[in-house]
Structures are given as C-alpha cells and as structure tokens.
Protein backbone atom coordinates (compact mmCIF):
# COMPACT_ATOMS: atom_id res chain seq x y z
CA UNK A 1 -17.85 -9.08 11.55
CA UNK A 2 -15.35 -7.04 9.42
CA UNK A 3 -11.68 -7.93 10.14
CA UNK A 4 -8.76 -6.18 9.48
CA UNK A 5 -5.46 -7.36 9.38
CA UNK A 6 -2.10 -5.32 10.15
CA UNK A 7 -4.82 -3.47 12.23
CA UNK A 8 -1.47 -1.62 14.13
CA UNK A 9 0.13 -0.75 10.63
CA UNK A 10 0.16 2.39 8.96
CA UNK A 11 -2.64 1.36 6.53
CA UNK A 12 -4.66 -1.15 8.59
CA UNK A 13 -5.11 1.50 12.03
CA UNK A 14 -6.34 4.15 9.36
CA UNK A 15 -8.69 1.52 7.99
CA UNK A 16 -9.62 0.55 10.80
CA UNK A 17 -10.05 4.34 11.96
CA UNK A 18 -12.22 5.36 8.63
CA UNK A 19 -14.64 2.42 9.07
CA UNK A 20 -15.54 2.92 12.32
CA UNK A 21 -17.25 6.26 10.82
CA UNK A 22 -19.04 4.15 8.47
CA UNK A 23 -19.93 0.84 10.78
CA UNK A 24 -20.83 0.17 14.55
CA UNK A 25 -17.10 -0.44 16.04
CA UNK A 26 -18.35 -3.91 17.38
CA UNK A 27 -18.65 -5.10 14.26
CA UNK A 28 -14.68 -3.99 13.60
CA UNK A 29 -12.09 -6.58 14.70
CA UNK A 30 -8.42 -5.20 14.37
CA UNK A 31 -6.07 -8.78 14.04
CA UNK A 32 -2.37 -8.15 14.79
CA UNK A 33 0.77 -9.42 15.07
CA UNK A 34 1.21 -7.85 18.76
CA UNK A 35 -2.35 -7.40 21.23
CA UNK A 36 0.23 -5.33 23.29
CA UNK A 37 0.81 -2.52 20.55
CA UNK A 38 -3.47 -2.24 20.37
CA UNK A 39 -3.92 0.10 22.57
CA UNK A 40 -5.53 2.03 20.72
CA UNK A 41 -7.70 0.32 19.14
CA UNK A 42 -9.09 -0.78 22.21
CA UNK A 43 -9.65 2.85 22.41
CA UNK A 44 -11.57 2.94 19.59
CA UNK A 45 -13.93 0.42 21.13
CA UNK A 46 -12.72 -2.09 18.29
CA UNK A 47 -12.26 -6.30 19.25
CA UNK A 48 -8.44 -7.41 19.03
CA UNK A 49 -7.72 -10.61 18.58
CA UNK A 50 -3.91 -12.33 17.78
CA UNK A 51 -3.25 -12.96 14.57
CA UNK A 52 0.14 -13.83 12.67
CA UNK A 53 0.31 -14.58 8.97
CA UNK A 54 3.47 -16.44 10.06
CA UNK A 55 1.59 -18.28 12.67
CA UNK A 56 -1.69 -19.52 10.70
CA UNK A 57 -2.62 -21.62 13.96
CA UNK A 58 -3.20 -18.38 15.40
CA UNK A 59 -5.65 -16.76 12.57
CA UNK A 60 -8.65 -19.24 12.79
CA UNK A 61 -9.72 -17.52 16.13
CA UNK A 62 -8.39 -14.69 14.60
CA UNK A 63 -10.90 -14.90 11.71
CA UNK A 64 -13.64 -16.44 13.04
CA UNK A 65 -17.31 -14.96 12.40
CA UNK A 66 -15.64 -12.87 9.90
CA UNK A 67 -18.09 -11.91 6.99
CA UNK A 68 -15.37 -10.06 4.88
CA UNK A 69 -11.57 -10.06 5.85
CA UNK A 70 -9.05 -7.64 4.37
CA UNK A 71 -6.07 -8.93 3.96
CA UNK A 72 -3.22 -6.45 4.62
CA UNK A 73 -0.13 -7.20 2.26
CA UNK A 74 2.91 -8.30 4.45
CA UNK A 75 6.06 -6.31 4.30
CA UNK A 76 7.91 -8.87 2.74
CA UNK A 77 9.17 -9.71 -0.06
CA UNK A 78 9.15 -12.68 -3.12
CA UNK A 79 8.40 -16.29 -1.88
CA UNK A 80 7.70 -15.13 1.51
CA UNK A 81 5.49 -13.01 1.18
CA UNK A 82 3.53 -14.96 -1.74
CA UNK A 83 3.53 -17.89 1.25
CA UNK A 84 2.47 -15.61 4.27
CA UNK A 85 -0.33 -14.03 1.85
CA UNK A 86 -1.50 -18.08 1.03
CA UNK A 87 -1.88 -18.69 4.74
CA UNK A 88 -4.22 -15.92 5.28
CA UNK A 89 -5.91 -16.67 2.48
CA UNK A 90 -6.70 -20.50 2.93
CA UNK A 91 -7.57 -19.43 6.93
CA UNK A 92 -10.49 -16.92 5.84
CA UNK A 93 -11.71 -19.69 3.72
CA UNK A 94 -11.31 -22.18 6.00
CA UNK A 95 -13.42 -19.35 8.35
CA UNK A 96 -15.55 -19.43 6.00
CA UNK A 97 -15.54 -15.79 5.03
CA UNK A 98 -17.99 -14.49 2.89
CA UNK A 99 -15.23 -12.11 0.76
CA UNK A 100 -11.15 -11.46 1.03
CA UNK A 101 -10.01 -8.07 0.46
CA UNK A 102 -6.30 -7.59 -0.03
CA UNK A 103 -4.46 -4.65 -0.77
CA UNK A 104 -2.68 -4.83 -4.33
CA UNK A 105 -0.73 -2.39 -5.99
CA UNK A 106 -1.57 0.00 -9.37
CA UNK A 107 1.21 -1.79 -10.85
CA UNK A 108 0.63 -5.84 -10.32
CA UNK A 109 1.96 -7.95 -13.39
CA UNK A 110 4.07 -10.84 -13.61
CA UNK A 111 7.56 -9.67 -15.09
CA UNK A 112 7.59 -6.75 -13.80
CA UNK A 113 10.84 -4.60 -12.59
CA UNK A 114 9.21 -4.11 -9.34
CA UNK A 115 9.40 -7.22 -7.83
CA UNK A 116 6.51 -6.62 -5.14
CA UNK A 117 4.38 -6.15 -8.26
CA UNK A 118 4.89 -9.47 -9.41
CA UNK A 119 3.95 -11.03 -6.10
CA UNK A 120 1.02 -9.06 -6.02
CA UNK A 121 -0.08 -10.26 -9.24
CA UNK A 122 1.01 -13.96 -8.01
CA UNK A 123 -1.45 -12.87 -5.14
CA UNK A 124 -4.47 -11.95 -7.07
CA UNK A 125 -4.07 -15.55 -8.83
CA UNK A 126 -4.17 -17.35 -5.20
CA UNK A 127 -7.16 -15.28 -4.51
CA UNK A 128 -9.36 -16.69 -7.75
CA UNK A 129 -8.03 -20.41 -7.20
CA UNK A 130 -9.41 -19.90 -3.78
CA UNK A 131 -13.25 -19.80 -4.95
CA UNK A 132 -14.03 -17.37 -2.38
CA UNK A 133 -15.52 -14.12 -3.15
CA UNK A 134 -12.79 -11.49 -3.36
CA UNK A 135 -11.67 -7.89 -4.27
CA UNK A 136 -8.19 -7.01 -5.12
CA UNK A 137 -7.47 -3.70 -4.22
CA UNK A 138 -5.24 -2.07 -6.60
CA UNK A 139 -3.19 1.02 -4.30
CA UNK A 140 -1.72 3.91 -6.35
CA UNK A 141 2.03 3.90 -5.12
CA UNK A 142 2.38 5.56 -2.09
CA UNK A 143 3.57 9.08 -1.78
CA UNK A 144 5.35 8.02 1.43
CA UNK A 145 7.27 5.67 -0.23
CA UNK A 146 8.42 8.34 -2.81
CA UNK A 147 9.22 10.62 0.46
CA UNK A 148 11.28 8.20 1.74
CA UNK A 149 12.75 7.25 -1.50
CA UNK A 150 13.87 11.02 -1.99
CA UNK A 151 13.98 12.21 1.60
CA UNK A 152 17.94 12.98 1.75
CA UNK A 153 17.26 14.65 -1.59
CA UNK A 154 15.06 17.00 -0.22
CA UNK A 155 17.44 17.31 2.34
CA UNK A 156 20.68 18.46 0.47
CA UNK A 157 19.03 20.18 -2.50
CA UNK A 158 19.58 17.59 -4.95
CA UNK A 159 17.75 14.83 -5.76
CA UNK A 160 19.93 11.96 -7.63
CA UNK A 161 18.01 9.15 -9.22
CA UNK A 162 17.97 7.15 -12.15
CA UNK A 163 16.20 7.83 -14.80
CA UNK A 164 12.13 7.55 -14.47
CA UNK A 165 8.81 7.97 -15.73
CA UNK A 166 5.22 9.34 -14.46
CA UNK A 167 4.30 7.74 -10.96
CA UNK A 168 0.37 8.75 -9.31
CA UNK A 169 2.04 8.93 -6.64
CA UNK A 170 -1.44 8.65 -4.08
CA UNK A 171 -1.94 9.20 -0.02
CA UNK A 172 -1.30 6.24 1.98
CA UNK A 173 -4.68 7.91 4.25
CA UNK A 174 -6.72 8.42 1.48
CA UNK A 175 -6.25 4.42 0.16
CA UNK A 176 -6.97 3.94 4.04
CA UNK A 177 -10.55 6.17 3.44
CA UNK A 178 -11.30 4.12 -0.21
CA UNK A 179 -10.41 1.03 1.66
CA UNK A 180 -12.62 1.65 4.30
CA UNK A 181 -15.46 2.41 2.19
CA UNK A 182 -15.28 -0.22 -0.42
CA UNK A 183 -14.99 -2.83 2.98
CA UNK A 184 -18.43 -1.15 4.72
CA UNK A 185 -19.98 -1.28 1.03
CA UNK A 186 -21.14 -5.13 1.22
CA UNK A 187 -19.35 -6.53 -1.35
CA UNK A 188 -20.55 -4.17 -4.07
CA UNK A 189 -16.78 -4.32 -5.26
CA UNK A 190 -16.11 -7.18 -7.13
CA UNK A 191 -12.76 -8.58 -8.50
CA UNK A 192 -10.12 -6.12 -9.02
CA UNK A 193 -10.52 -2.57 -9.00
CA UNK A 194 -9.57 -0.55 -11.54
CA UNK A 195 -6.43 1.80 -10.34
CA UNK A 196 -7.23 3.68 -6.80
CA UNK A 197 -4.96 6.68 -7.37
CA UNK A 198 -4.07 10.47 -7.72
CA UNK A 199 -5.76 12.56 -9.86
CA UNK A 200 -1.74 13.18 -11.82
CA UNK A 201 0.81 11.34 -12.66
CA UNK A 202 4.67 12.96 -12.41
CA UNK A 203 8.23 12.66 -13.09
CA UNK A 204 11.15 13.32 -10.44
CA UNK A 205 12.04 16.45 -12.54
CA UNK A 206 8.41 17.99 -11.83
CA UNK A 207 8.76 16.74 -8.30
CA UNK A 208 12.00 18.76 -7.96
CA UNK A 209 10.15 21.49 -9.53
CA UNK A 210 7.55 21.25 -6.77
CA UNK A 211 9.64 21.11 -4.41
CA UNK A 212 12.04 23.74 -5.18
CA UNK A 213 8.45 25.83 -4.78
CA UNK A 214 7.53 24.32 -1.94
CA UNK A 215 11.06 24.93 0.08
CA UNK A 216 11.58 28.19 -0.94
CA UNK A 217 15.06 27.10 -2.40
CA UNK A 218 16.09 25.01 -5.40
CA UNK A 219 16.01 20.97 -5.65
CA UNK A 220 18.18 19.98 -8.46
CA UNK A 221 17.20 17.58 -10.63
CA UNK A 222 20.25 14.80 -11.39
CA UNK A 223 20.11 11.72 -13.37
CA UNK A 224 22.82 8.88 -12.49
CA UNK A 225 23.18 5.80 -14.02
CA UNK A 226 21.02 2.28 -12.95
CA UNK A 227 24.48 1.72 -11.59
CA UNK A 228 25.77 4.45 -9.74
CA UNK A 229 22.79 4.81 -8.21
CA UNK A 230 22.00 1.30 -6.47
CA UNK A 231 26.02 1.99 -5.64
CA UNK A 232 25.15 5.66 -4.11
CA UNK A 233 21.97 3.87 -1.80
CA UNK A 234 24.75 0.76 -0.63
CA UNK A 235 27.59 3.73 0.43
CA UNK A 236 24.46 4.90 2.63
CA UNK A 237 24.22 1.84 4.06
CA UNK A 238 21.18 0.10 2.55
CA UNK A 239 21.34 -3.31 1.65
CA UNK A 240 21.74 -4.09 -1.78
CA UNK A 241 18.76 -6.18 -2.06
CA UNK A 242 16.69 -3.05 -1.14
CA UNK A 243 18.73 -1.02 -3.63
CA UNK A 244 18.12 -3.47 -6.45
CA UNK A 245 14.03 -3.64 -5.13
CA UNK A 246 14.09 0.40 -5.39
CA UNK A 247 15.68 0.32 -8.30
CA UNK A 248 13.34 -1.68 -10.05
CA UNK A 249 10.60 1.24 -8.76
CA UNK A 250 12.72 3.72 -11.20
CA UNK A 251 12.52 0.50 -14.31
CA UNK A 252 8.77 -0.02 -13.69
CA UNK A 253 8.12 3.88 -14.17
CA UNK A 254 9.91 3.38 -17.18
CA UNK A 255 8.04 1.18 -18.91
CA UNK A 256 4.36 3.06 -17.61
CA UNK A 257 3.93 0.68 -15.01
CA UNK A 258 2.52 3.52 -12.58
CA UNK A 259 1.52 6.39 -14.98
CA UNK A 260 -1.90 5.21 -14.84
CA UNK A 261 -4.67 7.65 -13.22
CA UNK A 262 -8.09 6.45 -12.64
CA UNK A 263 -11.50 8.61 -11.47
CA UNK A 264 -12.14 5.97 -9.11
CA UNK A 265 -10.60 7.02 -6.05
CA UNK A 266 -12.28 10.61 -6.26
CA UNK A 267 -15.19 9.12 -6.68
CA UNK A 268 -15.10 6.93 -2.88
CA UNK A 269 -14.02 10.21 -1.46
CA UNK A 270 -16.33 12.19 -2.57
CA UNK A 271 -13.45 14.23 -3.44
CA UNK A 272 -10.33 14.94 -4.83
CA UNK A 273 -7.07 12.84 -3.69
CA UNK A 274 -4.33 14.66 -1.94
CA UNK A 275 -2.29 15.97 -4.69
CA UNK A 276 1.76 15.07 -4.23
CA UNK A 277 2.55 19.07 -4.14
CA UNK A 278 0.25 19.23 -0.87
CA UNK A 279 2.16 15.65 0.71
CA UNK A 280 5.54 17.72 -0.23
CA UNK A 281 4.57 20.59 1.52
CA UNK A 282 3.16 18.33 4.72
CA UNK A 283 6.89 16.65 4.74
CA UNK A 284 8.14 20.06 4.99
CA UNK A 285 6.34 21.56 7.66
C-alpha cells in the first residue's frame, strides 16, 4: 500500500489524484486529519483511514500495510512542527514501512532566514537517525505562496517588498505530478533529491514586469525597508510572527537560498514546469 498523508490538503489530494493515473487506486490510502472532508477521495475509489500527526495513537492503523508513506509537512511551524513530523516518522517505522517520503523544501539548511527551512533540514536529520529507507523531497517554493505573498500588490498596482533575490518560484500541481511519480517509482529515489523546481529563477522587479504584461496595466516595483515592511503586513492585520516568518522569505532570497534551478523536475514531467508568467496570468483570469 502507498499512503499519503494530508490526503485533503492542497498537495496531498493532487498527489493522491496524479498517482492514481500511475497505480491501481486500491493500492492508494489517503490518511487525514478529518474522514468527513474525504469525500472525494472516496470518489476516487481511494481507502481513508484517520490519521493525526497530533494524535500518533491514531496513525498505526493509519499506516498499517504501508510499503512507502509520504509524509506531508505539517503547517506548522519551529518545535511543533519538528515534533508532529517525529511522530509520523517513528509510526511508519514502527509500521514497518519499507520507505518515508516527506516533502522538503529547495531551501532546507540549518541557519537559515526562513525558519521553515531550518526545520526542514532538522527533518531530513530525523529521517537518517530513523534507519528507514527514505527520500527527502526537496519542493521549489511555491508560486502560490508568492501569489499570496503579493496578492494585494497585484491588486493596487504596486507591489511593496523588501528587498530580494531570484526565487524558482515552481507549481504547487506540478510538485503534486513529480511527487506522484517519484512515490509509484519503487523507491528508485534515494535520499534527497536534488532541487524539484522551475525551469527560472526571478526577482520581484521581473515579476512586476510580468505582471504589468500580464494585466494590461503597470505594477510598480517598490522597495521598503526590512522594517517598514513587517510594519506595513501588521497594519493589515497579520500577526507579527507571520510577518517576521515572511520576512525571512525576502532574507533567504538574499543570500541565494532559492535561486537554484535544477533539470530534474522537467525531467518527471516529461515536460517543462509551469513557468511563473503562465501562474500570473491563471491568478488573473
């Protein structure tokens, strides 16, 4: 059996959706938080089965039988996550899973100025001490998150950010596709992958650019200070802990954290990634 955590997520239902093209859908279980949101994976034909990272009594039935089990990063952040990602962990083991998958990011490192990098990295390190068989899947950022990083941007004709540096920013679907394939491929993939992104890596002033083109009107680029920026994001009501978390996005770029391209990705498509003009021009439609 193949299980799939966060199967009801943005990432794990399009997992779950791309492998069912590549593998009999009773060998597909779909493990989430809440059976009653599942609908449609029952749908699909696919097993549910209860499973809470925060509940590990519930993911031994939730694993069970499971030959590889992907791991789908928590939305949380730091210690928590770190701890909710170590219970999953120690119950596919305890399963006796054959190989953990888990969803990384381009950017994992310890000290980095993206804190969810860090845990990812302190992730991947839980994974090896764990002696089971495992692949580390290393996401390009998402071009949703930079959509919803720059939404009211797009908005007002003006996006205001700190400075940055080149992101790939990459599909959230086509990860889903890669993910999907590299799961159905047998454990072919071993240890980390190299970078699963975008064919190009840009700046916020050749995202303005693009979408200037894209809108038929002009999107100034602005640059504010570290400062006035997090302070701009609090005015509009988001916590300053997410502030601080998205700032550290803007320091990471910086420093190259997420300039990195990689054939990889093209390669499990069989094509080319969507490029970020083309996920601009889907926001706008």
């Amino acid at each position: 059996m193949l299980i799939v955590t966060g199967a009801t997520g943005h990432l794990g239902k399009d997992i779950v959706r791309f492998l069912s093209t590549r593998r009999p859908v009773g060998q597909i279980v779909g493990s989430v938080r809440d059976p009653g949101k599942a609908a449609g994976l029952a749908d699909l034909g696919v097993e549910v089965r209860h499973g809470d990272f925060a509940k590990p009594e519930t993911l031994q039935a939730a694993f069970a039988g499971g030959a590889q089990v992907l791991i789908v990063s928590a939305d949380k952040l730091g210690d928590e996550a770190r701890a909710l990602h170590r219970a999953a962990i120690d119950a596919a083991r305890a399963a006796s899973a054959g190989r953990i998958l888990y969803t990384s990011h381009m950017g994992a490192r310890p000290g980095s100025s993206f804190s969810p990098a860090a845990q990812h990295w302190e992730t991947e390190r839980d994974l090896e001490a764990s002696g089971v068989s495992f692949t580390s899947l290393r996401h390009g950022f998402y071009a949703e998150s930079c959509l919803h990083m720059i939404g009211d941007g797009l908005k007002s004709g003006e996006l205001r950010v700190p400075a940055d540096g080149p992101v790939s920013w990459t599909a959230r679907a086509d990860l889903a596709e890669a993910d999907a394939a590299i799961l159905a491929s047998d454990g072919e993939w071993d240890g980390i992958t190299p970078p699963l992104t975008a064919t190009a890596a840009v700046t916020m002033a050749e995202i303005a650019a693009m979408a200037s083109e894209v809108l038929g009107h002009e999107v100034r680029h602005t640059v504010l200070s570290d400062e006035d920026w997090v302070n701009e994001r609090i005015s509009a009501g988001i916590p300053k802990i997410y502030a601080e978390m998205l700032l550290g996005t803007f320091r990471a770029a910086r420093d190259g954290d997420f300039a990195a391209t990689d054939p990889t990705l093209t390669r499990l498509l069989g094509r080319d990634p969507v490029p970020m003009r083309d996920v601009l021009a889907s926001a706008a439609l």
